[in-house]
Protein backbone atom coordinates (compact mmCIF):
# COMPACT_ATOMS: atom_id res chain seq x y z
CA UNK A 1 2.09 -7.60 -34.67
CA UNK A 2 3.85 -4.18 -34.25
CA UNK A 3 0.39 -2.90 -34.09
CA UNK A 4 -0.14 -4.89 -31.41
CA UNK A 5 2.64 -4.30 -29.04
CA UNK A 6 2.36 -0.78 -29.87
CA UNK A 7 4.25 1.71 -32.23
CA UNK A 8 5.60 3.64 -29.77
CA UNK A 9 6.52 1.29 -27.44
CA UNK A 10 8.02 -0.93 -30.76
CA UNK A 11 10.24 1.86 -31.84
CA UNK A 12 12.88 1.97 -29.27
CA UNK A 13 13.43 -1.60 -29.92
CA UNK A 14 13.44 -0.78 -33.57
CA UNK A 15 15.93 2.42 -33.44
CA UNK A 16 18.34 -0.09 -30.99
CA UNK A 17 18.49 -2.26 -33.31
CA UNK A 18 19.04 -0.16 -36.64
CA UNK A 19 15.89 -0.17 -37.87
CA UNK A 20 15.71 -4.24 -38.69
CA UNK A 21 12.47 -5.11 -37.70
CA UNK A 22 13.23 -8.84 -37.19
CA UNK A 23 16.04 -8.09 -34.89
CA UNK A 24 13.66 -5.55 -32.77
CA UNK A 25 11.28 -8.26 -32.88
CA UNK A 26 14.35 -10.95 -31.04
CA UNK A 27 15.23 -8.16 -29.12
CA UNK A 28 11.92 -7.63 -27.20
CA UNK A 29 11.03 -11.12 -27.03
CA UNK A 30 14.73 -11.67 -25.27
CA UNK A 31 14.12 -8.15 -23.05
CA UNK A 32 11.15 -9.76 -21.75
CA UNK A 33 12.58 -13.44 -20.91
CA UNK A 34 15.28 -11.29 -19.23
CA UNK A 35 12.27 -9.42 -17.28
CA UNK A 36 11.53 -12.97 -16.47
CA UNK A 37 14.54 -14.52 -15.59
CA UNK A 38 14.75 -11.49 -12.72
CA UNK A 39 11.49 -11.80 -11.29
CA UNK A 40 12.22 -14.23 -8.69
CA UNK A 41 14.94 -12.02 -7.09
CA UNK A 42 12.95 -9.41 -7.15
CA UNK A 43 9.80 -11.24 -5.76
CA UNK A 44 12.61 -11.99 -2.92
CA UNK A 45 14.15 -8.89 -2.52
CA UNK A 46 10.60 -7.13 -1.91
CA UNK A 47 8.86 -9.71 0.67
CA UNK A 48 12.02 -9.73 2.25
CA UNK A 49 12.72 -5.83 2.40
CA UNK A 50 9.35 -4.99 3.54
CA UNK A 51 9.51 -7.65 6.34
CA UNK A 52 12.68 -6.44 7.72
CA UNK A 53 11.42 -3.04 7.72
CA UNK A 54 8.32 -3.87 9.43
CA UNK A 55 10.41 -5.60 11.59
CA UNK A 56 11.79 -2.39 12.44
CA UNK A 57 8.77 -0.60 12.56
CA UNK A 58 7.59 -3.07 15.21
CA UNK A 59 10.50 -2.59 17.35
CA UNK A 60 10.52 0.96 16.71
CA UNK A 61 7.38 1.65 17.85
CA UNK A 62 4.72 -1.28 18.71
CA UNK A 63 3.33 -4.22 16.37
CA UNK A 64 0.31 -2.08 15.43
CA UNK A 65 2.14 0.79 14.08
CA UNK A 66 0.25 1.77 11.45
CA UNK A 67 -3.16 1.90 13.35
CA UNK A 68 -1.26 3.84 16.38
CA UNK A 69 -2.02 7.47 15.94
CA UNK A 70 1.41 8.54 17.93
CA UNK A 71 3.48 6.46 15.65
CA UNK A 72 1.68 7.52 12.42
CA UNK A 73 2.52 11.25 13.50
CA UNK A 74 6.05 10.16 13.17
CA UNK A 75 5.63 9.52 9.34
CA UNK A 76 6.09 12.17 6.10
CA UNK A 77 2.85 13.29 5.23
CA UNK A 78 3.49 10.95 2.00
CA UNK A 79 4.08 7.87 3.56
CA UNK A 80 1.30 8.57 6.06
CA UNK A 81 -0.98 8.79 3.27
CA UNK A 82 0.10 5.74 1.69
CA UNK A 83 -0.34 4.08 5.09
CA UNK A 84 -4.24 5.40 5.07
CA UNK A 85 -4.95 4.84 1.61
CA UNK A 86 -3.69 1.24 2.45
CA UNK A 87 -5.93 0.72 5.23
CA UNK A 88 -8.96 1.88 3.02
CA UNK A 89 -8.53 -0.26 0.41
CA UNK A 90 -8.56 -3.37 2.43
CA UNK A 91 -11.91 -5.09 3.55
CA UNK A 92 -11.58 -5.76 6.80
CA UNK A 93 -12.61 -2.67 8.95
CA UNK A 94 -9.83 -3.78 11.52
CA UNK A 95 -7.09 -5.19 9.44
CA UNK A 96 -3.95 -6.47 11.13
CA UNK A 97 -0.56 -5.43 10.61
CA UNK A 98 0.25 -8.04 8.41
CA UNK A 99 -2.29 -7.19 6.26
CA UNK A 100 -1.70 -3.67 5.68
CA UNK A 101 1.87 -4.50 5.43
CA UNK A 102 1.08 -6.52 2.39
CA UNK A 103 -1.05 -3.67 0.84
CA UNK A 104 1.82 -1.08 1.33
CA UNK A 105 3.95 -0.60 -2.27
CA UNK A 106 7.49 -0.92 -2.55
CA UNK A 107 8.13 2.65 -2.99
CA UNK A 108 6.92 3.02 0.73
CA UNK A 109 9.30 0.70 2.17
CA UNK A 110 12.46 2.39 0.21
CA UNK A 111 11.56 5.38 1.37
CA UNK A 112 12.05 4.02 4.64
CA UNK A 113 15.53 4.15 4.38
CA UNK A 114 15.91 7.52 2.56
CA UNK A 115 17.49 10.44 4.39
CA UNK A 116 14.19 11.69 5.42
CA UNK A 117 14.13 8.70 8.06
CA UNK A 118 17.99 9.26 8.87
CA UNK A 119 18.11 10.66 12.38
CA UNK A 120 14.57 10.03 13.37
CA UNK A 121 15.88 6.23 13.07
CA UNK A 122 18.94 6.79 13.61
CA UNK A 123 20.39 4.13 10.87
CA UNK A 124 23.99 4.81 12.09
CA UNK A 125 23.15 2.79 14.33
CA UNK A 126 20.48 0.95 13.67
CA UNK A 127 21.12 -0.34 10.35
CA UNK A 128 21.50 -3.84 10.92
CA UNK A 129 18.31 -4.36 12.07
CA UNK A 130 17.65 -4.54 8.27
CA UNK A 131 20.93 -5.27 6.98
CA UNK A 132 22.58 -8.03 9.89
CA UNK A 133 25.16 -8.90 6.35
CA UNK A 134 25.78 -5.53 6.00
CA UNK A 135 27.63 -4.55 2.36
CA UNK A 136 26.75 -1.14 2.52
CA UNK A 137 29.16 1.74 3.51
CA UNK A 138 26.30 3.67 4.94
CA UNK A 139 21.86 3.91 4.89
CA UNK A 140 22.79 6.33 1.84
CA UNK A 141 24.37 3.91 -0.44
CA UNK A 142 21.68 1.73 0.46
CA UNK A 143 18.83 3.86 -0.59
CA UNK A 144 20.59 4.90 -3.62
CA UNK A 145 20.60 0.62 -4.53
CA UNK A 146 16.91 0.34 -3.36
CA UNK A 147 16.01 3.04 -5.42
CA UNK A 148 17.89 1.89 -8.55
CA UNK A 149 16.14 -2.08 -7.73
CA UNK A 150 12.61 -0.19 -6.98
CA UNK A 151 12.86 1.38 -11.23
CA UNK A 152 14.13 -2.30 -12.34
CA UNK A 153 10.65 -3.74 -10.46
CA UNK A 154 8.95 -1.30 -11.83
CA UNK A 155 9.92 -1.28 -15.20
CA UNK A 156 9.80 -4.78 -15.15
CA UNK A 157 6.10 -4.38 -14.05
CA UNK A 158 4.98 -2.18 -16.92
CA UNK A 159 6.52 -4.02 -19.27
CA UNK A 160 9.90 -1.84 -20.10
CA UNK A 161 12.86 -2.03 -21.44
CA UNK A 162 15.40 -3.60 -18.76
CA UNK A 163 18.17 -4.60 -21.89
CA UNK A 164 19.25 -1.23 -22.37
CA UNK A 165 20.07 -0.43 -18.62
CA UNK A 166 23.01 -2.28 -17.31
CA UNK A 167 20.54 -5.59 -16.25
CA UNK A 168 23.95 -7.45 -15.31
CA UNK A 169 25.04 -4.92 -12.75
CA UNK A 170 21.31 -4.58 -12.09
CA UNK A 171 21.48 -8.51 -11.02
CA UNK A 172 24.53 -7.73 -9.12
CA UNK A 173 22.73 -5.30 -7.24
CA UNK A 174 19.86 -7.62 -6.48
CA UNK A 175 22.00 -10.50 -4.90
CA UNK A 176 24.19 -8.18 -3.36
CA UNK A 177 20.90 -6.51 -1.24
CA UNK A 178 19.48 -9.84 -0.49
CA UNK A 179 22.44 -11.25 0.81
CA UNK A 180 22.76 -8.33 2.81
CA UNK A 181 19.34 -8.70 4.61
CA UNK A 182 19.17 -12.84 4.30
CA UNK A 183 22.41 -15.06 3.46
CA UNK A 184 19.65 -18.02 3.19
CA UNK A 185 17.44 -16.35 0.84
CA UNK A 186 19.89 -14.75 -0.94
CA UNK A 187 21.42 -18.16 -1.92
CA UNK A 188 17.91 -19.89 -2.26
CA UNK A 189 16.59 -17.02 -4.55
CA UNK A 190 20.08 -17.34 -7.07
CA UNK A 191 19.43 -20.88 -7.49
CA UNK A 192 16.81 -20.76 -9.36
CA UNK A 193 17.17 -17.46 -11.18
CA UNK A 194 18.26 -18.00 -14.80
CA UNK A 195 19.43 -14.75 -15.40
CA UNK A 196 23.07 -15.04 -16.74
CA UNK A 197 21.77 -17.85 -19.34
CA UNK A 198 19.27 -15.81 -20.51
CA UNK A 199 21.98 -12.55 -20.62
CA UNK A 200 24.09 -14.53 -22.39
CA UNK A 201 21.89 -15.32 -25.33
CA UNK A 202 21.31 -11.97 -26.81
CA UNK A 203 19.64 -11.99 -30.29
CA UNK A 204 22.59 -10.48 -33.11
């Protein structure tokens, strides 16, 4: 079985836990139901980020900003990529907004918010067009927690280890940004995340 899961992916589990192999074996079988148990939050937290920020987009510019060659010229040459490389890999040779939107990855909507964007959007005063429950001091401490949720999604993607990196202040994090953006989702989302449970029964 270690075989299986891979040597070098099994080792961290087994150096963590002191080289028992049955205990490495709990440990990654309770890392991923904790990977689980945080999924629908995160599901949440990136349909709903990405729609505020298109949101934003729209009013920013028009509804078809990313087929509008004057607001694309407004993008980092990154994002602007992304933006093309969306459009390309969709079928439709006229997609609509909503379906490039859907194409776009996380890591373009976070960026978003990053201090690239700062003045150009000017989130001083602007930012509660994505965050109407603001919790945030500033757009800073608000990329800095959309980065930190953007690794958790990822590494719960690629099947990582989330156990080792502070997953209860993680889940903190998670609510907290929701509930920023969405009181509604933010309490619809905790109810049926399972997260502490699961937290709570660590393999020893």
């Amino acid at each position: 079985m270690t075989k299986s899961l891979g040597s070098a992916r099994f080792a961290k589990f087994i150096d963590d836990c002191g080289g028992n192999e049955e205990l490495a074996l709990k440990t990654y079988l309770w890392n991923a139901q904790l990977s689980q148990s945080l999924y629908i939050q995160i599901h949440f937290w990136e349909v709903c980020f990405r729609n505020k920020v298109n949101a934003f987009l729209c009013w920013k510019y028009n509804k078809n900003w990313p087929k509008d060659s004057g607001a694309l010229r407004n993008f980092k040459g990154h994002d602007r990529g992304k933006i093309e490389d969306a459009i390309r890999k969709l079928p439709s040779r006229s997609p609509s907004t909503d379906q490039i939107v859907a194409e776009l990855t996380a890591g373009f909507w976070v960026s978003q918010i990053s201090r690239s964007y700062k003045a150009q959007y000017a989130w001083r005063h602007n930012i509660h067009r994505i965050f109407p429950h603001n919790t945030f001091e500033d757009i800073k401490h608000a990329h800095t927690s959309a980065e930190r949720l953007l690794d958790l999604r990822n590494r719960i993607s690629h099947q990582e280890p989330i156990y080792s990196k502070d997953p209860e202040t993680s889940h903190s994090n998670l609510h907290q940004f929701i509930a920023a953006m969405c009181g509604g989702t933010a309490h619809f989302s905790k109810a049926y995340c399972n997260f502490q449970k699961v937290f709570e029964e660590k393999p020893h």
